[in-house]
Every structure is written in structure tokens, then in C-alpha cells.
C-alpha atoms as a PDB file:
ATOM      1  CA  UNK A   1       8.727 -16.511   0.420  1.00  0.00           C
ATOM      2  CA  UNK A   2       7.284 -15.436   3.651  1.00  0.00           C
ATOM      3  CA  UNK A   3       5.938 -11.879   4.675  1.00  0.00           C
ATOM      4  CA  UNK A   4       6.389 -11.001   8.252  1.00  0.00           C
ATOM      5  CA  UNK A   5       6.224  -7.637  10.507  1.00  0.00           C
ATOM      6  CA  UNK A   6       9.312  -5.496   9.979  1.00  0.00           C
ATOM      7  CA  UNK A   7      11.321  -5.857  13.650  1.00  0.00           C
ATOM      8  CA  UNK A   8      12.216  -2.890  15.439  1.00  0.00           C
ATOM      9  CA  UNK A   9      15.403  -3.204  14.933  1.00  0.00           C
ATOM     10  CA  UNK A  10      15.462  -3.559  11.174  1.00  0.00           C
ATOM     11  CA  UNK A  11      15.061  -0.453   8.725  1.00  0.00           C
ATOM     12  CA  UNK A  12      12.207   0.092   6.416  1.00  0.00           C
ATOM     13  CA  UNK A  13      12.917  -0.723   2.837  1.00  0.00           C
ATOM     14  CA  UNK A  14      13.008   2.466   1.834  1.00  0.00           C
ATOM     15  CA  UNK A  15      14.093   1.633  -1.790  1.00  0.00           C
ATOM     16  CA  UNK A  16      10.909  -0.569  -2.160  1.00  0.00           C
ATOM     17  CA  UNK A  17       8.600   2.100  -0.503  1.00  0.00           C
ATOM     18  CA  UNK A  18       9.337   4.458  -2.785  1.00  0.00           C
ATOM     19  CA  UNK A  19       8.434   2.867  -5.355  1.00  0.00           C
ATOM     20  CA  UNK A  20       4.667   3.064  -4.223  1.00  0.00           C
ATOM     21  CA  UNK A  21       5.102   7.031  -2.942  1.00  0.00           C
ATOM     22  CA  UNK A  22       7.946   9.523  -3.717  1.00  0.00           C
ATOM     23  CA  UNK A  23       7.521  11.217  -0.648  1.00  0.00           C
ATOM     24  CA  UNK A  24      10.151  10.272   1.966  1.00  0.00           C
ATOM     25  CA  UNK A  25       8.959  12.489   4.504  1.00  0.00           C
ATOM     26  CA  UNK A  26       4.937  10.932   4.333  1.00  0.00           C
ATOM     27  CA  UNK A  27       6.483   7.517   3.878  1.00  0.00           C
ATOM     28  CA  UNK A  28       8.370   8.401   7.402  1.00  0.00           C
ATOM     29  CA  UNK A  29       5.107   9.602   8.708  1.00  0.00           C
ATOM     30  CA  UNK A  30       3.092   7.028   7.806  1.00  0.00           C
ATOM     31  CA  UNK A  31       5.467   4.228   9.120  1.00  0.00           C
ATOM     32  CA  UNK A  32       6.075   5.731  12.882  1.00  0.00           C
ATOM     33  CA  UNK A  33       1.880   5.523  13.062  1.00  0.00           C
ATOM     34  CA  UNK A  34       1.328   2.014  10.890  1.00  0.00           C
ATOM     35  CA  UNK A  35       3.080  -1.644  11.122  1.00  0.00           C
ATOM     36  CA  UNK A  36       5.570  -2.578   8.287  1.00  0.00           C
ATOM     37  CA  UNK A  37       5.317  -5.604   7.050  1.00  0.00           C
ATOM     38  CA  UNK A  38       7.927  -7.157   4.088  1.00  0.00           C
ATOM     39  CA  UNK A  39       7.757 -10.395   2.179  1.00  0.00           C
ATOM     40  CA  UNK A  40      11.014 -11.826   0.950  1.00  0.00           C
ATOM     41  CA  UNK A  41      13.703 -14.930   2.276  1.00  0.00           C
ATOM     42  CA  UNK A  42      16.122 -13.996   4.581  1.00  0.00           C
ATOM     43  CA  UNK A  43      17.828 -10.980   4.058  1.00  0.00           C
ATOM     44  CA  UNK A  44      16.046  -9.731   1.142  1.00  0.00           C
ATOM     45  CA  UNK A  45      13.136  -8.022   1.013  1.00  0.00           C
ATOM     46  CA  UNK A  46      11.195  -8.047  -2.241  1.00  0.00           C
ATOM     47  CA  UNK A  47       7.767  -6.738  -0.639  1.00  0.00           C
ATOM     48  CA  UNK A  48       6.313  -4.290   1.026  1.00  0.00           C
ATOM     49  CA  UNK A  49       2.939  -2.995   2.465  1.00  0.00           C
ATOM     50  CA  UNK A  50       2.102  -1.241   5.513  1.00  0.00           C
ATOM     51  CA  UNK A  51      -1.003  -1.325   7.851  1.00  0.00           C
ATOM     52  CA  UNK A  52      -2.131   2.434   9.047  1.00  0.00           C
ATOM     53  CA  UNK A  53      -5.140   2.950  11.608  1.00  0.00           C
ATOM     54  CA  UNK A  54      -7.059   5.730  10.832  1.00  0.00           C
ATOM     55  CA  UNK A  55     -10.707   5.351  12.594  1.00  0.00           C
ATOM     56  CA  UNK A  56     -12.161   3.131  15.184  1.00  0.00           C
ATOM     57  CA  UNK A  57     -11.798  -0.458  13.655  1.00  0.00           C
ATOM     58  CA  UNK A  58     -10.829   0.944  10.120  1.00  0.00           C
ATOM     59  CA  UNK A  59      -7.102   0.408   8.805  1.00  0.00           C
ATOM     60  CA  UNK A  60      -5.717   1.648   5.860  1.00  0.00           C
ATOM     61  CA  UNK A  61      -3.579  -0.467   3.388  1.00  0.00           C
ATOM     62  CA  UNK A  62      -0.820   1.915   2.221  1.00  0.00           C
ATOM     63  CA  UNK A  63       2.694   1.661   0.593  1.00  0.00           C
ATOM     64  CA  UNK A  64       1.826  -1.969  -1.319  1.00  0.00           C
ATOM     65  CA  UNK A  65       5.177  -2.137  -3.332  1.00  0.00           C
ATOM     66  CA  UNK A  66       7.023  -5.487  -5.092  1.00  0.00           C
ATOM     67  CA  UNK A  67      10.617  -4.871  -6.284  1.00  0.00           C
ATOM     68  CA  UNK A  68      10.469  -4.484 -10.001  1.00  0.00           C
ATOM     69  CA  UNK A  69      11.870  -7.441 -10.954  1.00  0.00           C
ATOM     70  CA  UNK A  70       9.783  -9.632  -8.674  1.00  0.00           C
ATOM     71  CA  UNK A  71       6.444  -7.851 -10.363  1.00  0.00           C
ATOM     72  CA  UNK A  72       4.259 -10.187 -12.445  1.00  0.00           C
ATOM     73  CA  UNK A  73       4.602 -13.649 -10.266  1.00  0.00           C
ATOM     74  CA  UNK A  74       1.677 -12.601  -8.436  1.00  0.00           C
ATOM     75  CA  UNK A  75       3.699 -11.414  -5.148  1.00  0.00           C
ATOM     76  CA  UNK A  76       1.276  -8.029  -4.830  1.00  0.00           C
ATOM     77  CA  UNK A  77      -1.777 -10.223  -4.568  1.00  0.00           C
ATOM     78  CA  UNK A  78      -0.281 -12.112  -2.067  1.00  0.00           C
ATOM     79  CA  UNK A  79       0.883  -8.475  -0.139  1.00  0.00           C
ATOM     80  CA  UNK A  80      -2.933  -7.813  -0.581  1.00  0.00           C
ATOM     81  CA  UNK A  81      -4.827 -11.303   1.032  1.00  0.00           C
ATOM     82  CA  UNK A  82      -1.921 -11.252   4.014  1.00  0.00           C
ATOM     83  CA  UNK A  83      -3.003  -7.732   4.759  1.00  0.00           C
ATOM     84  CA  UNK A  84      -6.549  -8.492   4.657  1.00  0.00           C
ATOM     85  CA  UNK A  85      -6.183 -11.798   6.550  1.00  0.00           C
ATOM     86  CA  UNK A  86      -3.807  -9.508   8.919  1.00  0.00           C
ATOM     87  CA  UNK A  87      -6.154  -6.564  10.036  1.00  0.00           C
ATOM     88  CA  UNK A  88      -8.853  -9.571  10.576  1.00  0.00           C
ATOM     89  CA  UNK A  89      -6.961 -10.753  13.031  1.00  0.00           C
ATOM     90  CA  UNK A  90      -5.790  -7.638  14.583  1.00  0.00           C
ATOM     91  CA  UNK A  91      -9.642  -6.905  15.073  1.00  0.00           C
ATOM     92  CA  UNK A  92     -10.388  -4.199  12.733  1.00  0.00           C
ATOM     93  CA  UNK A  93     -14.328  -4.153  10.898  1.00  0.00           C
ATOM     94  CA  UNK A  94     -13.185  -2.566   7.647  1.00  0.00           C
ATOM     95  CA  UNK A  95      -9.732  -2.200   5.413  1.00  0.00           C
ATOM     96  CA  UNK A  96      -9.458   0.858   3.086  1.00  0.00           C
ATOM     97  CA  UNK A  97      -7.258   1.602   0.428  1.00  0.00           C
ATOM     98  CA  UNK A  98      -6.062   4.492  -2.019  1.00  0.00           C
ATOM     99  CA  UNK A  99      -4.551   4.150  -5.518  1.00  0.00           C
ATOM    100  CA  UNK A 100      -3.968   6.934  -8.185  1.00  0.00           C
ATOM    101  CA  UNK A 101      -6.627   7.198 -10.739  1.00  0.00           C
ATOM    102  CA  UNK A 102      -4.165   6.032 -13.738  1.00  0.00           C
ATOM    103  CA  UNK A 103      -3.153   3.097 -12.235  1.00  0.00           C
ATOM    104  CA  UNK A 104      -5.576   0.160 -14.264  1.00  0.00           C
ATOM    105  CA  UNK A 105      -3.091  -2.355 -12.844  1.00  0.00           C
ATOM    106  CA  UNK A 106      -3.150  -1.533  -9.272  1.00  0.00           C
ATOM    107  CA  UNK A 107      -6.958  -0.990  -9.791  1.00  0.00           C
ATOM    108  CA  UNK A 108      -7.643  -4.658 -10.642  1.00  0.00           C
ATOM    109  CA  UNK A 109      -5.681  -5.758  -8.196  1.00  0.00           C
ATOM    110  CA  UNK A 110      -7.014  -4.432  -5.477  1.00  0.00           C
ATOM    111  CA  UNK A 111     -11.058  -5.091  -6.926  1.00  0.00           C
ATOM    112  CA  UNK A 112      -9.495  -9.081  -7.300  1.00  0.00           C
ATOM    113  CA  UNK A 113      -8.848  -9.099  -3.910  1.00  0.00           C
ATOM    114  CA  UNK A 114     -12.446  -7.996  -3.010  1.00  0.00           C
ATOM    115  CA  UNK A 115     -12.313  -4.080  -2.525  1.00  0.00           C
ATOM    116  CA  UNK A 116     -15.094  -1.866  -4.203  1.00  0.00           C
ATOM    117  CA  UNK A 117     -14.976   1.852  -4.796  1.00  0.00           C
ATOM    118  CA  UNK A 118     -15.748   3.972  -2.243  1.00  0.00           C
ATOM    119  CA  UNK A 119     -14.953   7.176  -3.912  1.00  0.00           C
ATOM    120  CA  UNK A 120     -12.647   9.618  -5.402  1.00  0.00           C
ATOM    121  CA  UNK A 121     -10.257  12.125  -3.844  1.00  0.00           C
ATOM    122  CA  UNK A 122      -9.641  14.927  -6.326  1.00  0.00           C
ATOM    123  CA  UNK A 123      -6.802  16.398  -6.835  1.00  0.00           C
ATOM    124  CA  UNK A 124      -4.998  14.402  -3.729  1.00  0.00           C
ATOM    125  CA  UNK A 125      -1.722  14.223  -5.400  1.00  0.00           C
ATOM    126  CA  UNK A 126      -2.145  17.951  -6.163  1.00  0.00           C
ATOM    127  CA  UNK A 127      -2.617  18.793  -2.555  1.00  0.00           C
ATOM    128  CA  UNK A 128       0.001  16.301  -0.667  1.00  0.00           C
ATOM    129  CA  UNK A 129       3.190  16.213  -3.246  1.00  0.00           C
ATOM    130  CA  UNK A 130       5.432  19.424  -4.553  1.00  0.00           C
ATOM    131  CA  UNK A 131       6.558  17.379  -7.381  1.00  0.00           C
ATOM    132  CA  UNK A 132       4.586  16.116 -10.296  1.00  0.00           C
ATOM    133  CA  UNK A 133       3.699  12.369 -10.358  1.00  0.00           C
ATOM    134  CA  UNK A 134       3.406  10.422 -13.750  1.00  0.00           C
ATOM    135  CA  UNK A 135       1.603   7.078 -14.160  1.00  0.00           C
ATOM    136  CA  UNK A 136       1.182   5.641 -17.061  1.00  0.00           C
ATOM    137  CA  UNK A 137       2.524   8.553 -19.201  1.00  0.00           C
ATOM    138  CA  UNK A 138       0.078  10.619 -17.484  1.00  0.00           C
ATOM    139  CA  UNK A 139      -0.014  12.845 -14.898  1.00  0.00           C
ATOM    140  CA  UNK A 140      -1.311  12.185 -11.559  1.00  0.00           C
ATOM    141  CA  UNK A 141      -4.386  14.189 -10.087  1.00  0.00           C
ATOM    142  CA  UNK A 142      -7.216  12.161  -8.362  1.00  0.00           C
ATOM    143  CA  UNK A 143      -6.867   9.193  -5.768  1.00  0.00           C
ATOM    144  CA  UNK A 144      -9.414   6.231  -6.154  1.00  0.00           C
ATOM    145  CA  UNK A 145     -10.646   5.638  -2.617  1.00  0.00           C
ATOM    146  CA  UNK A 146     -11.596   1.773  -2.077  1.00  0.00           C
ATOM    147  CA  UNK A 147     -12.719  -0.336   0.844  1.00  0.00           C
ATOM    148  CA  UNK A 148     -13.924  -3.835   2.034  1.00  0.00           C
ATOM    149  CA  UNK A 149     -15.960  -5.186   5.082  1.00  0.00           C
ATOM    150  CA  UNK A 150     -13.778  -7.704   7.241  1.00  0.00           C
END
């Protein structure tokens, strides 16, 4: 498996990015301002994250996504140290990252990989989706904000 920057001439994989976010339109958004990047062999694409600047030397991971059944072989970690290792060497001082509240997986996965809590957005998915989200068999208010020193 390799993970490599999505050319310009290839389209997003939209089926894997929505996965992490049910909103087309601020997965559109968020890819015309960020850099794509996939994982897979060849042709297919069984990972996804994208790198978003957001302040002076601060990028935000966003979108980290593994087709469903790729999930478990340790392919999201790997998403997680590339795009760590990635913004390093694209300059930037400090990496952020957002996960909803129920998630305990994508929480641990993220802390393994060296992130702390920063904070808590409340009611996030409240104020930036129309539909409900549910996690977990719950439903989805508060973002976890997280964040690491490069």
C-alpha cells in the first residue's frame, strides 16, 4: 500500500469521504482549500485524509476515512503518522484535529498517534449539519478538538 497526493486530474473518493462527514457540500469545501491525499495500490483507493490550513503554520487533519472493509489492519494509523510526517515537511509548527465526542475509537487513535486534547466544540454538529448524525447509537452534539506540536 502506498498513500500519495490525490493528482489533479483524479476525483476525490467521494464514497470514502463520506464515510468520515455526510456533508457533500463541506467535504467540497474543504477539499478546493486542503490537499487530498489517498492510500491504496493502483487504482483503488482504500484511504483517505486530507490536509486543511487554517492559521499561520497550523494545519488541520480532516476527512481521515479507511473503506470499511480495510478497517482494523491498522491502515488509519498509518493515514495518521503520514499526515503528521507530511505537514512536517510542508513546514507547518502544529497539526490539529476534530473528532465527534462518541467516537472512543477514533479518540484513541488519534491520542496513539501523539495528539492531546485541546478542547471541546459544543454543539458543532448542531451548528454545521441539517441532518442528525449518530455514532455509536448515539447522537452527535460536541466535537473533541485535539492538537500536537511538530
Amino acid at each position: 500500500m502506498n498513500i500519495r497526493m490525490l493528482e489533479n486530474n483524479e476525483q476525490p473518493p467521494m464514497e470514502l469521504l463520506l464515510l468520515a462527514d455526510p456533508s457533500e457540500k463541506l467535504i467540497q469545501a474543504y477539499l478546493y482549500r486542503g490537499q487530498c491525499y489517498v492510500a491504496g495500490w493502483e487504482k483503488e483507493m482504500i484511504g483517505v485524509y486530507v490536509l486543511l490550513p487554517t492559521r499561520p503554520d497550523t494545519v488541520e487533519l480532516v476527512n481521515v476515512a479507511v473503506d470499511p472493509s480495510y478497517q482494523g489492519q491498522g491502515i488509519g494509523k498509518k493515514l495518521v503518522l503520514h499526515a503528521l510526517q507530511t505537514a512536517r515537511q510542508l513546514g507547518y509548527a502544529t497539526i490539529e484535529v476534530g473528532t465527534g465526542s462518541t467516537g472512543a475509537n477514533q479518540l484513541m487513535l488519534y491520542q496513539k498517534c501523539g495528539f492531546r486534547m485541546t478542547g471541546i466544540d459544543r454543539d458543532f454538529f448542531i451548528r454545521h449539519y441539517d441532518e442528525e448524525i449518530m455514532e455509536n447509537g448515539m447522537r452527535l452534539y460536541d466535537m473533541v478538538r485535539l492538537s500536537q506540536d511538530l
